[in-house]
C-alpha atoms as a PDB file:
ATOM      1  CA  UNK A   1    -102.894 254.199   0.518  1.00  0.00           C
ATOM      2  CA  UNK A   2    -102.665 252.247  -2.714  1.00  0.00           C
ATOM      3  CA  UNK A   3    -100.011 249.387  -2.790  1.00  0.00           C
ATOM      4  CA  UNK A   4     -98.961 247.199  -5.481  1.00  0.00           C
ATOM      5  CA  UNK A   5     -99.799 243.706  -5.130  1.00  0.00           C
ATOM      6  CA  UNK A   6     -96.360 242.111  -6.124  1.00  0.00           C
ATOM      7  CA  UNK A   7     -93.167 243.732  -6.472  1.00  0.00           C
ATOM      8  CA  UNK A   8     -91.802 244.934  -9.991  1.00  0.00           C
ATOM      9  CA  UNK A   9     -88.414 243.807 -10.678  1.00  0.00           C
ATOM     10  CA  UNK A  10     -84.941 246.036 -11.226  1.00  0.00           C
ATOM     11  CA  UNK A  11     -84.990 244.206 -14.375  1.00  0.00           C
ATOM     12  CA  UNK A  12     -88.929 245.171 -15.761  1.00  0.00           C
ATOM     13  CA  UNK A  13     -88.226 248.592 -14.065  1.00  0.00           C
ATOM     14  CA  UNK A  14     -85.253 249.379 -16.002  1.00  0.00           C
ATOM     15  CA  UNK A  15     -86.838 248.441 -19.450  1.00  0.00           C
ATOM     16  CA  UNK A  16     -88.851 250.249 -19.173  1.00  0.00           C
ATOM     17  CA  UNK A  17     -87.194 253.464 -18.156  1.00  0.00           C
ATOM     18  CA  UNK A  18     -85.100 253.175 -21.258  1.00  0.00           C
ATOM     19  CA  UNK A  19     -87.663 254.566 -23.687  1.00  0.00           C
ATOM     20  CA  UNK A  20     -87.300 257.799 -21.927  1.00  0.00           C
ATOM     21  CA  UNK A  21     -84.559 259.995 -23.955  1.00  0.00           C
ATOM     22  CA  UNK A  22     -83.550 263.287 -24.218  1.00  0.00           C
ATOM     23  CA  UNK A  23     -84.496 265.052 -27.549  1.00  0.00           C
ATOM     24  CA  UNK A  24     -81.934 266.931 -29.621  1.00  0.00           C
ATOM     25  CA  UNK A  25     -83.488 270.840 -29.693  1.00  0.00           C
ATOM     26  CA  UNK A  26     -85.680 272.136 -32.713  1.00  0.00           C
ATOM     27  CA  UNK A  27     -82.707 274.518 -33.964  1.00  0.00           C
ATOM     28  CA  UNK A  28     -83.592 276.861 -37.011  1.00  0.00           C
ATOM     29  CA  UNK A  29     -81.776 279.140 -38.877  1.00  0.00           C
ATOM     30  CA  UNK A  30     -83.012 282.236 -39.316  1.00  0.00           C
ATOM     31  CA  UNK A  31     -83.945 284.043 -42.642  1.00  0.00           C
ATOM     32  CA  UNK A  32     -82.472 287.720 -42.264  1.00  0.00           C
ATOM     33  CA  UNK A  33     -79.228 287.152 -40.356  1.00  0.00           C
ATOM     34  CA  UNK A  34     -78.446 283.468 -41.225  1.00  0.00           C
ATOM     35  CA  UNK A  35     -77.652 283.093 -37.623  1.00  0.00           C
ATOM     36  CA  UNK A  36     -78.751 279.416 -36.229  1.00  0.00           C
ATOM     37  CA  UNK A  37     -80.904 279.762 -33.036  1.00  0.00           C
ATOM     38  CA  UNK A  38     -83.507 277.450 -31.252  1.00  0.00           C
ATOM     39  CA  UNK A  39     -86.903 278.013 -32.609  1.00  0.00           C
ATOM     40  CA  UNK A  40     -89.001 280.548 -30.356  1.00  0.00           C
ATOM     41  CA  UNK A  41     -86.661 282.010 -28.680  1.00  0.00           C
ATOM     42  CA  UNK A  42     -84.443 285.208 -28.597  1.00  0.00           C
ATOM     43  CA  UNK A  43     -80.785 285.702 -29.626  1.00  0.00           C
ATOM     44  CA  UNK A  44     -78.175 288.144 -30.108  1.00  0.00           C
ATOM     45  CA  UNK A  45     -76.222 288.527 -33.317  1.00  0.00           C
ATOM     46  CA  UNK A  46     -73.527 291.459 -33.927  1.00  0.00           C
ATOM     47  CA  UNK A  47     -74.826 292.497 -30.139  1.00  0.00           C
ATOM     48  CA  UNK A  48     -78.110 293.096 -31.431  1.00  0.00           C
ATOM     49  CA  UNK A  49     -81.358 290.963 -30.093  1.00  0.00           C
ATOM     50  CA  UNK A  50     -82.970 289.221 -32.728  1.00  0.00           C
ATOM     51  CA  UNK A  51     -86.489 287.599 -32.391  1.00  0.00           C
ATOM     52  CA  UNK A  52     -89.002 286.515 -35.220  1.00  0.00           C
ATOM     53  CA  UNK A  53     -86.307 288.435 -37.401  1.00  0.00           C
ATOM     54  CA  UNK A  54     -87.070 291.936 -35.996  1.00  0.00           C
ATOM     55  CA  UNK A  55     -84.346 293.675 -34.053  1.00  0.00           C
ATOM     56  CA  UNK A  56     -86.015 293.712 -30.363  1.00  0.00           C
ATOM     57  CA  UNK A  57     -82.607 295.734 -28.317  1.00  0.00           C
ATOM     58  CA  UNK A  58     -80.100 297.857 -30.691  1.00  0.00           C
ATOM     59  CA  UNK A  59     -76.235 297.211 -30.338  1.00  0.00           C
ATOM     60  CA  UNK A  60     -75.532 299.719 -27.778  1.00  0.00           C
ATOM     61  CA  UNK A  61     -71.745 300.819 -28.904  1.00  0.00           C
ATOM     62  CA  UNK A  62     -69.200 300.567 -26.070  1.00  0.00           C
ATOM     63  CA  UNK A  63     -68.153 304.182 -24.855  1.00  0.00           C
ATOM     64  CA  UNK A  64     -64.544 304.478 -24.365  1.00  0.00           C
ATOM     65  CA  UNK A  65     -63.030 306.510 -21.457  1.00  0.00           C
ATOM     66  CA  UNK A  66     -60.230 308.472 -21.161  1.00  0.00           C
END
């Protein structure tokens, strides 16, 4: 197995490492609804699924019993 020849530092190490962030999400707002969403993905506005501006699942109205 492949060792390396001299020990890297906490110091070196931990530069390094700090390059590495998170990214803030690609959020759009969409066109027909004005709703904000991340880009590519699904969402629900007035209970309605939403994707590429097309309606994929109808609001399905909430039957009230007696």
């Amino acid at each position: 197995m492949a060792h390396p020849k001299s020990r890297i530092s906490k110091q070196r190490k931990r530069k390094r490492r700090t390059h590495i962030k998170a990214k803030a999400p690609h959020v759009v707002v969409c066109a027909k609804t004005g709703e904000p969403h991340l880009y590519h993905r699904a969402y629900y506005h007035n209970g309605a699924l939403y994707y590429k501006g097309q309606v994929v699942i109808e609001a399905v109205a909430e039957e009230e019993y007696d």
